[in-house]
PDB file of N, CA and C in Angstrom:
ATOM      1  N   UNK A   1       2.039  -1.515   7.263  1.00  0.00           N
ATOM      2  CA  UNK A   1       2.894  -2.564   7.769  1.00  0.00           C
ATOM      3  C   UNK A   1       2.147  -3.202   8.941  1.00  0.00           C
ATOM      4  N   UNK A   2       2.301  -4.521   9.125  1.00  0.00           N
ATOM      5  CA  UNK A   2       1.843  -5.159  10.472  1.00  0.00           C
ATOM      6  C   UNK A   2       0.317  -5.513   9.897  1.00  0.00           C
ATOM      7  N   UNK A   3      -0.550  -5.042  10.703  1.00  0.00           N
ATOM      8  CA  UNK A   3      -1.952  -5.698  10.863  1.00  0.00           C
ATOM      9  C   UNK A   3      -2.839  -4.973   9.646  1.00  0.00           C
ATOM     10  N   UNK A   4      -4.480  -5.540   9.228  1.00  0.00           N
ATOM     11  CA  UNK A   4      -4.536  -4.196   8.191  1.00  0.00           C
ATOM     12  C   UNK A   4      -5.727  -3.967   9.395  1.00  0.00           C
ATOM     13  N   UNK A   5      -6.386  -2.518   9.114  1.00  0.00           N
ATOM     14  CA  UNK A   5      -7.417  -2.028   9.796  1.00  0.00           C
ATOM     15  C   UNK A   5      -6.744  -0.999  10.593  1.00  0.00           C
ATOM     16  N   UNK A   6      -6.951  -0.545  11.958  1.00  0.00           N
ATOM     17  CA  UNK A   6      -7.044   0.467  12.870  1.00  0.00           C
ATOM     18  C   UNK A   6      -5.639   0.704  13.020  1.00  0.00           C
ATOM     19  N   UNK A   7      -4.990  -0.683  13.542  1.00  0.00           N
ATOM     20  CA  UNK A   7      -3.535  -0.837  14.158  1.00  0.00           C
ATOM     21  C   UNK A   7      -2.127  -0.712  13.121  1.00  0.00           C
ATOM     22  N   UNK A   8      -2.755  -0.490  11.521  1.00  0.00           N
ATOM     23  CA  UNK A   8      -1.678  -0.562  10.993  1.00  0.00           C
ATOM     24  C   UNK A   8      -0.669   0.641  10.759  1.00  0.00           C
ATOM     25  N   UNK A   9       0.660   0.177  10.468  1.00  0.00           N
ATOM     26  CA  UNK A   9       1.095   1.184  10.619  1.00  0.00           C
ATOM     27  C   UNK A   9       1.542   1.745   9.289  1.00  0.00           C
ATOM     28  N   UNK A  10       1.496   3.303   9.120  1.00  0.00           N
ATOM     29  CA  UNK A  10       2.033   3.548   7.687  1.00  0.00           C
ATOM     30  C   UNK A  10       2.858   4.386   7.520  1.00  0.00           C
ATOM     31  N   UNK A  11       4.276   3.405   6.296  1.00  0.00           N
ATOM     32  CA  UNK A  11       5.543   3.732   6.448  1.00  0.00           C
ATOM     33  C   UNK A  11       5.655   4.921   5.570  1.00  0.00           C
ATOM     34  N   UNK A  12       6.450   5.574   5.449  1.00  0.00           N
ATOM     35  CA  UNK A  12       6.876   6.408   4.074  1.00  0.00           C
ATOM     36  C   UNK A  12       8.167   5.822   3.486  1.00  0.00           C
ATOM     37  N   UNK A  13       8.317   5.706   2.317  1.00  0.00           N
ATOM     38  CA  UNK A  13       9.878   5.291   2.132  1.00  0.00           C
ATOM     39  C   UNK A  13      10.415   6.513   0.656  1.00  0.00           C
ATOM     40  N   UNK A  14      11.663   6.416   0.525  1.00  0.00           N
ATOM     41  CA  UNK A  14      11.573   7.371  -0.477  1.00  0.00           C
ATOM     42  C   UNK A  14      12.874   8.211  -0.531  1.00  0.00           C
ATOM     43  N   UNK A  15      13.236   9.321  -1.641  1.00  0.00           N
ATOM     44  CA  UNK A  15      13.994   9.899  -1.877  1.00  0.00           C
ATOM     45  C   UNK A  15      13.649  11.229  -0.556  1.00  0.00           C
ATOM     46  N   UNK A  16      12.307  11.650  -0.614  1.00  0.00           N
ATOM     47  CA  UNK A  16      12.494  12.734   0.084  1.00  0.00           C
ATOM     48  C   UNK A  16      11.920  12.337   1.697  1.00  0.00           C
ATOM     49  N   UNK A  17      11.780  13.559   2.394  1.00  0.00           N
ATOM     50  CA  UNK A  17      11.018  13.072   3.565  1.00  0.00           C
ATOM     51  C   UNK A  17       9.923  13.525   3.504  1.00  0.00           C
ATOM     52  N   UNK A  18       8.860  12.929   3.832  1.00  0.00           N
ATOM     53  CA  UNK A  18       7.096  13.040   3.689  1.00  0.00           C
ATOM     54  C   UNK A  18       6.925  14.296   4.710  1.00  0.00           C
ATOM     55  N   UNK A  19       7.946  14.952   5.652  1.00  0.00           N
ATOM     56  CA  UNK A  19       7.238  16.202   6.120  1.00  0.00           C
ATOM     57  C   UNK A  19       7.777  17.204   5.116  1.00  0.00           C
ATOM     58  N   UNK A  20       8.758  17.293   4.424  1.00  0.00           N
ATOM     59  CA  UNK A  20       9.315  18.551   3.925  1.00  0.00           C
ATOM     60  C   UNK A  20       8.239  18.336   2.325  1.00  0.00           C
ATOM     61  N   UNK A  21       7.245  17.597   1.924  1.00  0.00           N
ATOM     62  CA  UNK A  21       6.652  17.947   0.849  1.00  0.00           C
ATOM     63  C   UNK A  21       4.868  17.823   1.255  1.00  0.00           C
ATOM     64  N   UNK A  22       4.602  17.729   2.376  1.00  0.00           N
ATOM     65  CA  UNK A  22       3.340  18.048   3.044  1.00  0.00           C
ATOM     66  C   UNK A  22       3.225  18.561   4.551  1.00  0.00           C
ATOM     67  N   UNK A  23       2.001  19.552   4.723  1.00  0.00           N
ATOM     68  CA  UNK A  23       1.736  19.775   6.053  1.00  0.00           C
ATOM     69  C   UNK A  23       1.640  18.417   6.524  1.00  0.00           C
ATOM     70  N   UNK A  24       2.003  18.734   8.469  1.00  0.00           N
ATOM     71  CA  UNK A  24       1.665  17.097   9.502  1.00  0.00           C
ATOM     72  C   UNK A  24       0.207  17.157   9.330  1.00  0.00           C
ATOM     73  N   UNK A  25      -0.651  18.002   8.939  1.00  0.00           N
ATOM     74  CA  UNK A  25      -2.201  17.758   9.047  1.00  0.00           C
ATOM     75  C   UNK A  25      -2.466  17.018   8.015  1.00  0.00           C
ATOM     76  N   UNK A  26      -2.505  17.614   6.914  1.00  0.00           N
ATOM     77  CA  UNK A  26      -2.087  16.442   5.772  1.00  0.00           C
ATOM     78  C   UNK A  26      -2.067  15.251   5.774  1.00  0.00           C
ATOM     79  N   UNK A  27      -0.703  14.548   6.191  1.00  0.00           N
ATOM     80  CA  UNK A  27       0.068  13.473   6.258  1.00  0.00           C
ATOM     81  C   UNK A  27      -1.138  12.595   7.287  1.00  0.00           C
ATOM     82  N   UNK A  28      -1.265  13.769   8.395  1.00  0.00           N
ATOM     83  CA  UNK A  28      -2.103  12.174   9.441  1.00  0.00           C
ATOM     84  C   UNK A  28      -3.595  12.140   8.730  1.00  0.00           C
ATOM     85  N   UNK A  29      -4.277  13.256   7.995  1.00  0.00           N
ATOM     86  CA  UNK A  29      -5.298  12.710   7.311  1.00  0.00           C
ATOM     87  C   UNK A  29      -5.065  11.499   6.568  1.00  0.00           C
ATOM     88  N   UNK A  30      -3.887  11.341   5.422  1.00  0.00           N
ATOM     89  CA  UNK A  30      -3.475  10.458   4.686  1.00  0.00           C
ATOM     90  C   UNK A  30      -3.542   9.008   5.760  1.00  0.00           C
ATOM     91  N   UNK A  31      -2.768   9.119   6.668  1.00  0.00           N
ATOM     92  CA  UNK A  31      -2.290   7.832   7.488  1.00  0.00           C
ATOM     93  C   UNK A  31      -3.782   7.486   8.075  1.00  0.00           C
ATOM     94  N   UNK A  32      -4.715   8.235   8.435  1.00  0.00           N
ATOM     95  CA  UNK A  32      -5.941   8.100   8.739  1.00  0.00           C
ATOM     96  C   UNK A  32      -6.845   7.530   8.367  1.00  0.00           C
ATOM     97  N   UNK A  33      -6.697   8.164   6.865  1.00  0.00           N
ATOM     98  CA  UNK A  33      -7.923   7.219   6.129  1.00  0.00           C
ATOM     99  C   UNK A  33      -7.280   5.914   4.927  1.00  0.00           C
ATOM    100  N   UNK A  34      -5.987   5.325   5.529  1.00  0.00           N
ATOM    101  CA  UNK A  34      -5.244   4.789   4.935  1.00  0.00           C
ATOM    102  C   UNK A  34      -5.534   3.545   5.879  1.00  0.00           C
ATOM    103  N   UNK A  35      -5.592   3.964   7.300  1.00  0.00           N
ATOM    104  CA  UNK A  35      -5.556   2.932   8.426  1.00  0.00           C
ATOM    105  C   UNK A  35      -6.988   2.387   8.555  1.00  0.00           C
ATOM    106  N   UNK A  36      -8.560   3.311   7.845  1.00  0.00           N
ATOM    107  CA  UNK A  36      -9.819   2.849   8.031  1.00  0.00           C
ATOM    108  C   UNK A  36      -9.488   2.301   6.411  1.00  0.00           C
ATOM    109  N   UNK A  37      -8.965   2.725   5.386  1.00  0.00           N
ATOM    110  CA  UNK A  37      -9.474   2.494   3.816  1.00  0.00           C
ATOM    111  C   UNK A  37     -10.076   1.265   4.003  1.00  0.00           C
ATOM    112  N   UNK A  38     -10.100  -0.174   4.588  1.00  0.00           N
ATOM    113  CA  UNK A  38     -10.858  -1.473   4.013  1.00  0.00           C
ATOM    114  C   UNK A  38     -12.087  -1.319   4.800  1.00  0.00           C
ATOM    115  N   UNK A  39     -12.304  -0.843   5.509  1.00  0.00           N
ATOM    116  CA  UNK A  39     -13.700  -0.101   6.705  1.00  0.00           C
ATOM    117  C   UNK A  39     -14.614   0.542   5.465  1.00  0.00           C
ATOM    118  N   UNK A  40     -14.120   1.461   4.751  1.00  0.00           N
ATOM    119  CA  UNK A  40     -14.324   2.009   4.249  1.00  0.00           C
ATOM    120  C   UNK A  40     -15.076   1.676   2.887  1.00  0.00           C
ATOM    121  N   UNK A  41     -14.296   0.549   2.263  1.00  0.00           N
ATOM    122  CA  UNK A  41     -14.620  -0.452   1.088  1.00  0.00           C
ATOM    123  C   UNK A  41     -15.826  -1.340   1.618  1.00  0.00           C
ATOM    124  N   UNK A  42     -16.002  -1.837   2.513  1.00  0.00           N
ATOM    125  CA  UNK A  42     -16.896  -2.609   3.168  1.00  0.00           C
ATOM    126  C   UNK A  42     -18.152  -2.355   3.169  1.00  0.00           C
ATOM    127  N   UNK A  43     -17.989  -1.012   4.206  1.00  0.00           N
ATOM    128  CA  UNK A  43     -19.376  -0.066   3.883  1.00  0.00           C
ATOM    129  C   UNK A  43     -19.971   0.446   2.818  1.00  0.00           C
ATOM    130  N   UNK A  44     -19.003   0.736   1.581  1.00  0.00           N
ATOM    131  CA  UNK A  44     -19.633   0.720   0.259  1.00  0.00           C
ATOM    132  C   UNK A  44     -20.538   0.308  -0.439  1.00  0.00           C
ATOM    133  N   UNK A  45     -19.484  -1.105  -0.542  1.00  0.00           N
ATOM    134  CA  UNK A  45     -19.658  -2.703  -1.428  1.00  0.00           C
ATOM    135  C   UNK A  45     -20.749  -3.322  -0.492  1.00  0.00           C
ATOM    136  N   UNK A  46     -20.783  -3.471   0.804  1.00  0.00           N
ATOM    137  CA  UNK A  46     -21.584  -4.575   1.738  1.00  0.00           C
ATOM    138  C   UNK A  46     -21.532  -5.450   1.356  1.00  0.00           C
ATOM    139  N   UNK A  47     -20.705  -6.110   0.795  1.00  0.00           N
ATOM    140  CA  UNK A  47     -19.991  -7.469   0.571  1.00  0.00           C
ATOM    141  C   UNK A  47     -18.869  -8.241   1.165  1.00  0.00           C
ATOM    142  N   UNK A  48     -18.248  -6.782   1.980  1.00  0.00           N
ATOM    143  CA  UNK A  48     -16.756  -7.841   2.186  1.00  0.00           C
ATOM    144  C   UNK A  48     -15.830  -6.642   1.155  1.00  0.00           C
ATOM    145  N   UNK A  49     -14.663  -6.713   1.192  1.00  0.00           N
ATOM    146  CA  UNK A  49     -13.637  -6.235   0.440  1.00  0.00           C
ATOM    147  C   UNK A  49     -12.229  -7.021   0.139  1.00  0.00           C
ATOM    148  N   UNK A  50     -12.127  -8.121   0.499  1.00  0.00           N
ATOM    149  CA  UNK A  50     -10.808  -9.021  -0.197  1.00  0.00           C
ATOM    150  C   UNK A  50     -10.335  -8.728  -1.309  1.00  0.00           C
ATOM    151  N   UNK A  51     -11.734  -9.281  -1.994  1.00  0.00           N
ATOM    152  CA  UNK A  51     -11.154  -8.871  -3.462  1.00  0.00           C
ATOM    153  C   UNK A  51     -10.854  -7.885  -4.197  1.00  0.00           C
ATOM    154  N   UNK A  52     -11.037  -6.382  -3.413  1.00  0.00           N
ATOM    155  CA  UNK A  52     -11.182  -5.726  -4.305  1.00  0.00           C
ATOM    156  C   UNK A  52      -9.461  -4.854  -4.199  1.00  0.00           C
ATOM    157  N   UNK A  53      -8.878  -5.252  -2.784  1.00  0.00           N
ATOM    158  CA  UNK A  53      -7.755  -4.624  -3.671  1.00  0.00           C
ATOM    159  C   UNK A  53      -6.521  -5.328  -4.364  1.00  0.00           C
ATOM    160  N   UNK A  54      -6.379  -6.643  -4.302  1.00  0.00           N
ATOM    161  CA  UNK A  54      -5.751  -7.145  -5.169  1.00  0.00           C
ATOM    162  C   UNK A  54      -6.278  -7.254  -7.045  1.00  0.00           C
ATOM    163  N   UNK A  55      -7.309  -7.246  -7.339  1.00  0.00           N
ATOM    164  CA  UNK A  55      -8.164  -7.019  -8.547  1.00  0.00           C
ATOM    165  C   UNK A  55      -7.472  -5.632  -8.799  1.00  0.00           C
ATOM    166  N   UNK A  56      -7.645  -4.269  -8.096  1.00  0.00           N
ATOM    167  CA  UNK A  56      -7.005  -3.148  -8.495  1.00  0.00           C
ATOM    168  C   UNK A  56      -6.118  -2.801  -8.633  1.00  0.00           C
ATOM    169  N   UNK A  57      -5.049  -3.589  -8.028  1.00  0.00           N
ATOM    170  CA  UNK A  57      -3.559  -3.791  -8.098  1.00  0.00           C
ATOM    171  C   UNK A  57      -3.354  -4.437  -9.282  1.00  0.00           C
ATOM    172  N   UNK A  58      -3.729  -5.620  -9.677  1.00  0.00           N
ATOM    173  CA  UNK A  58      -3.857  -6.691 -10.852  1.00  0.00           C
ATOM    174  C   UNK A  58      -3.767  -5.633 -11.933  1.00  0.00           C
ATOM    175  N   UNK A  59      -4.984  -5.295 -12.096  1.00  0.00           N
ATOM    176  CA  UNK A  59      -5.707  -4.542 -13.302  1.00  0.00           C
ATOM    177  C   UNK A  59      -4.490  -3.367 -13.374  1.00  0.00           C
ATOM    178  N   UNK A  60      -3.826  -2.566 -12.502  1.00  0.00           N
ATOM    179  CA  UNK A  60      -2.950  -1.396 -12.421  1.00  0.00           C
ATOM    180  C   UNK A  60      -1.758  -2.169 -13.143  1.00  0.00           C
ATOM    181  N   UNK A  61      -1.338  -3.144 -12.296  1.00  0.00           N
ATOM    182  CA  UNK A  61      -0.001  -3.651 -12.807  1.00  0.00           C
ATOM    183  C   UNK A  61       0.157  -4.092 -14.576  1.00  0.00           C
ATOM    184  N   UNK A  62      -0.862  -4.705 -14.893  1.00  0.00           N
ATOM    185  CA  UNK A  62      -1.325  -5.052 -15.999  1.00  0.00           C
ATOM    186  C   UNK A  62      -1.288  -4.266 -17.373  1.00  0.00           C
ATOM    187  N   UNK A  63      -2.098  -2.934 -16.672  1.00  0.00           N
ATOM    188  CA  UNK A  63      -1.956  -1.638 -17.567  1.00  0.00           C
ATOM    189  C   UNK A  63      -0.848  -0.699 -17.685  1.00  0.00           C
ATOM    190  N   UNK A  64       0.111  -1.028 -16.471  1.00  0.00           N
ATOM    191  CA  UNK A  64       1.486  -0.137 -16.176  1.00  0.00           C
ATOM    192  C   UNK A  64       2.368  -1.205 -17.654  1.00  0.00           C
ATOM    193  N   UNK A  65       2.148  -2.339 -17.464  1.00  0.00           N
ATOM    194  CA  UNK A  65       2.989  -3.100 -18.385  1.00  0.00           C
ATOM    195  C   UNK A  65       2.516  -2.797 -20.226  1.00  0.00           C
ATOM    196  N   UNK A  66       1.352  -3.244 -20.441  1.00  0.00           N
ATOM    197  CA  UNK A  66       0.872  -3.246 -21.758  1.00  0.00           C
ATOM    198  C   UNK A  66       1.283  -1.636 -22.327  1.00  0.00           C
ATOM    199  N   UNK A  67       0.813  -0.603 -21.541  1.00  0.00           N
ATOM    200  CA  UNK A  67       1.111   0.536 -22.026  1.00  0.00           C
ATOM    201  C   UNK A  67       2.735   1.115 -21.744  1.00  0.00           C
ATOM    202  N   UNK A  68       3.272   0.529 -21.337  1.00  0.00           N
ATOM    203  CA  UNK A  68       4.910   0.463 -20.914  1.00  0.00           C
ATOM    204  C   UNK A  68       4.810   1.978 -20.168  1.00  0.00           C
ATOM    205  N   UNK A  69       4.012   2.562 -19.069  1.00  0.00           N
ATOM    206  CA  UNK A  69       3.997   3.533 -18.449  1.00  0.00           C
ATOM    207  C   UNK A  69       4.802   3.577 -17.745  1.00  0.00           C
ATOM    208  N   UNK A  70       5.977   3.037 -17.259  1.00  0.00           N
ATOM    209  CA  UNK A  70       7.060   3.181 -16.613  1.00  0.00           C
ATOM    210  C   UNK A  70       7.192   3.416 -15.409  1.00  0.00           C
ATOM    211  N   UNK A  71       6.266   2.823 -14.720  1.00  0.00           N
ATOM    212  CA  UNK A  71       5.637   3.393 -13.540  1.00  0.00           C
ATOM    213  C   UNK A  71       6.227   2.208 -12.176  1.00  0.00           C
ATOM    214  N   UNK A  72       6.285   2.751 -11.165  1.00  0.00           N
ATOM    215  CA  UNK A  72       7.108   1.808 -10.318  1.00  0.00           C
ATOM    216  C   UNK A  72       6.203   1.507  -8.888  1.00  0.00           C
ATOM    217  N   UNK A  73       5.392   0.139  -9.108  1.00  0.00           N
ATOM    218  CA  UNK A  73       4.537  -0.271  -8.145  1.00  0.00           C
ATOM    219  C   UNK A  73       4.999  -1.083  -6.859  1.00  0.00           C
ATOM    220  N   UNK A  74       4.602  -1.163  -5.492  1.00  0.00           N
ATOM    221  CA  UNK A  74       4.723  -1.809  -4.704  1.00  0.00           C
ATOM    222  C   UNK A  74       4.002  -2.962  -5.073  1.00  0.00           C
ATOM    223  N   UNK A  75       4.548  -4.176  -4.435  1.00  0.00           N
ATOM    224  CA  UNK A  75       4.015  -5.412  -4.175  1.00  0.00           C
ATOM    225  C   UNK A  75       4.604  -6.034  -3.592  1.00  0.00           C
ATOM    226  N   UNK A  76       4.040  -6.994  -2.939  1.00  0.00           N
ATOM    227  CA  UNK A  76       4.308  -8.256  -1.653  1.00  0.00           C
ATOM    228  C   UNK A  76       5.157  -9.270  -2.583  1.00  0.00           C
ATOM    229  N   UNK A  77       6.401  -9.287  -1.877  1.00  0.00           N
ATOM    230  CA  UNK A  77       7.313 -10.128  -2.357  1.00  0.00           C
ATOM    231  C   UNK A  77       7.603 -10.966  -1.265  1.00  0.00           C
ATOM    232  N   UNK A  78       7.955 -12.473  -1.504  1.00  0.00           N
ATOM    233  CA  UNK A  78       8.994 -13.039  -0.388  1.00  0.00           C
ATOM    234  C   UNK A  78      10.277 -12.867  -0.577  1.00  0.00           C
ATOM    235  N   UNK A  79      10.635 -12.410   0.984  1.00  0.00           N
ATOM    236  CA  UNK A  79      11.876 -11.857   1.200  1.00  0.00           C
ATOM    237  C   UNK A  79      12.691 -12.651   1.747  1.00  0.00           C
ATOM    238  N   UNK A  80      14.162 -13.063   0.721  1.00  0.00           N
ATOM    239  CA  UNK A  80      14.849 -14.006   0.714  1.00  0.00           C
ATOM    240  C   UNK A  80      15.906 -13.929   2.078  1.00  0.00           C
ATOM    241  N   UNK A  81      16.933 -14.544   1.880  1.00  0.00           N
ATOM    242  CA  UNK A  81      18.263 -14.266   3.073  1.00  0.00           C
ATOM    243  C   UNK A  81      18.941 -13.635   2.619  1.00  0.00           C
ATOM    244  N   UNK A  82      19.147 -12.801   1.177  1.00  0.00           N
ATOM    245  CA  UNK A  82      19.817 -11.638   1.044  1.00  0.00           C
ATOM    246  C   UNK A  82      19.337 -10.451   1.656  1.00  0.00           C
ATOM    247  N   UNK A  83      18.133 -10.049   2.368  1.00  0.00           N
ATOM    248  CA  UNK A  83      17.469  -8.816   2.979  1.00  0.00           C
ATOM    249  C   UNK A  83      18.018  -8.953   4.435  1.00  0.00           C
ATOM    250  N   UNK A  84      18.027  -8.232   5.130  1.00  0.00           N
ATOM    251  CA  UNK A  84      17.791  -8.026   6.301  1.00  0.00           C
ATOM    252  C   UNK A  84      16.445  -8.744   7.048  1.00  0.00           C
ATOM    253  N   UNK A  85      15.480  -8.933   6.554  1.00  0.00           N
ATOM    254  CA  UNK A  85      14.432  -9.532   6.906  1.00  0.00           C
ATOM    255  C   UNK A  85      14.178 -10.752   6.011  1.00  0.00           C
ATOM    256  N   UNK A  86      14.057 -11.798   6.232  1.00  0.00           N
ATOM    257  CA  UNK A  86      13.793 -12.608   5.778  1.00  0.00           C
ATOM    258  C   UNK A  86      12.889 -13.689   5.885  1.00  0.00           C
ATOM    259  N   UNK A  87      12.455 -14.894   4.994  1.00  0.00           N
ATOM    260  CA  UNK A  87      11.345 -15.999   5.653  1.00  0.00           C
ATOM    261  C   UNK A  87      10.249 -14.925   5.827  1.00  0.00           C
ATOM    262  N   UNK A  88      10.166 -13.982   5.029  1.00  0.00           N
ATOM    263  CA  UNK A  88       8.509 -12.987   5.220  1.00  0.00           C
ATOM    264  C   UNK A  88       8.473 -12.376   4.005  1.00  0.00           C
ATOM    265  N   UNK A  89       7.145 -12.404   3.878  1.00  0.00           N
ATOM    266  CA  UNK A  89       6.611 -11.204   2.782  1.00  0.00           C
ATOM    267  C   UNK A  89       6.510  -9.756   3.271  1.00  0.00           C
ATOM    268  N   UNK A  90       6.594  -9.023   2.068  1.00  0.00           N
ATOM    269  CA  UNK A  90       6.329  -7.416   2.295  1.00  0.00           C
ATOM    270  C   UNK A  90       6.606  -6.558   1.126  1.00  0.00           C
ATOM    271  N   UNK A  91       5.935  -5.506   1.415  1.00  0.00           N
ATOM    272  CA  UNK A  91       5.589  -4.396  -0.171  1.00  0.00           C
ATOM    273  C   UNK A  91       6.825  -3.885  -0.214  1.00  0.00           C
ATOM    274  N   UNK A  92       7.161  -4.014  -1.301  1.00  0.00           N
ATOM    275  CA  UNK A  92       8.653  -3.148  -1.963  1.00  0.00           C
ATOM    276  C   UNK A  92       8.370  -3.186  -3.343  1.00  0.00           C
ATOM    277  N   UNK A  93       9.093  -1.971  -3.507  1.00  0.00           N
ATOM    278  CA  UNK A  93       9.041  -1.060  -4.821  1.00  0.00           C
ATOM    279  C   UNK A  93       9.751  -2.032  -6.275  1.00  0.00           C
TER     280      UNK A  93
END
């Protein structure tokens, strides 16, 4: 949520709570290398990384559909005046 790189922040959302199905060591590794992941792509590729995670999202969503895997993806929606937040985009299920 918020910025991407160092400062972002990462939510959990969900049926359960993210401490009762992982250790906190765990979890802040996850949030860790979640908050460098495009650092990370960069140094790879040495190109830049824009494209590469909407292409992987694309290609996922694509294959969740054709193979009817039933699978339930986040993506950036605009969020109308029925939300609580509105006049903004953001990832929901």
């Amino acid at each position: 949520m918020g910025r991407h790189g160092t400062a972002a922040a990462v939510f959990h959302g969900g049926g359960n709570s993210l401490p009762d199905l992982l250790p906190k060591e765990r979890i802040d590794a996850i949030v860790e290398r979640t908050r460098k992941g495009g650092a990370e792509i960069v140094n790879l590729l040495k190109t830049g990384s824009a494209y590469y995670a909407p292409s992987a999202a694309a290609v996922e969503m694509v294959e969740a559909i054709l193979k009817d895997k039933k699978k339930i993806l986040p993506c950036a929606v605009y969020l109308k005046e029925s939300t609580e937040s509105k006049d903004c985009s953001s990832a929901c299920p």
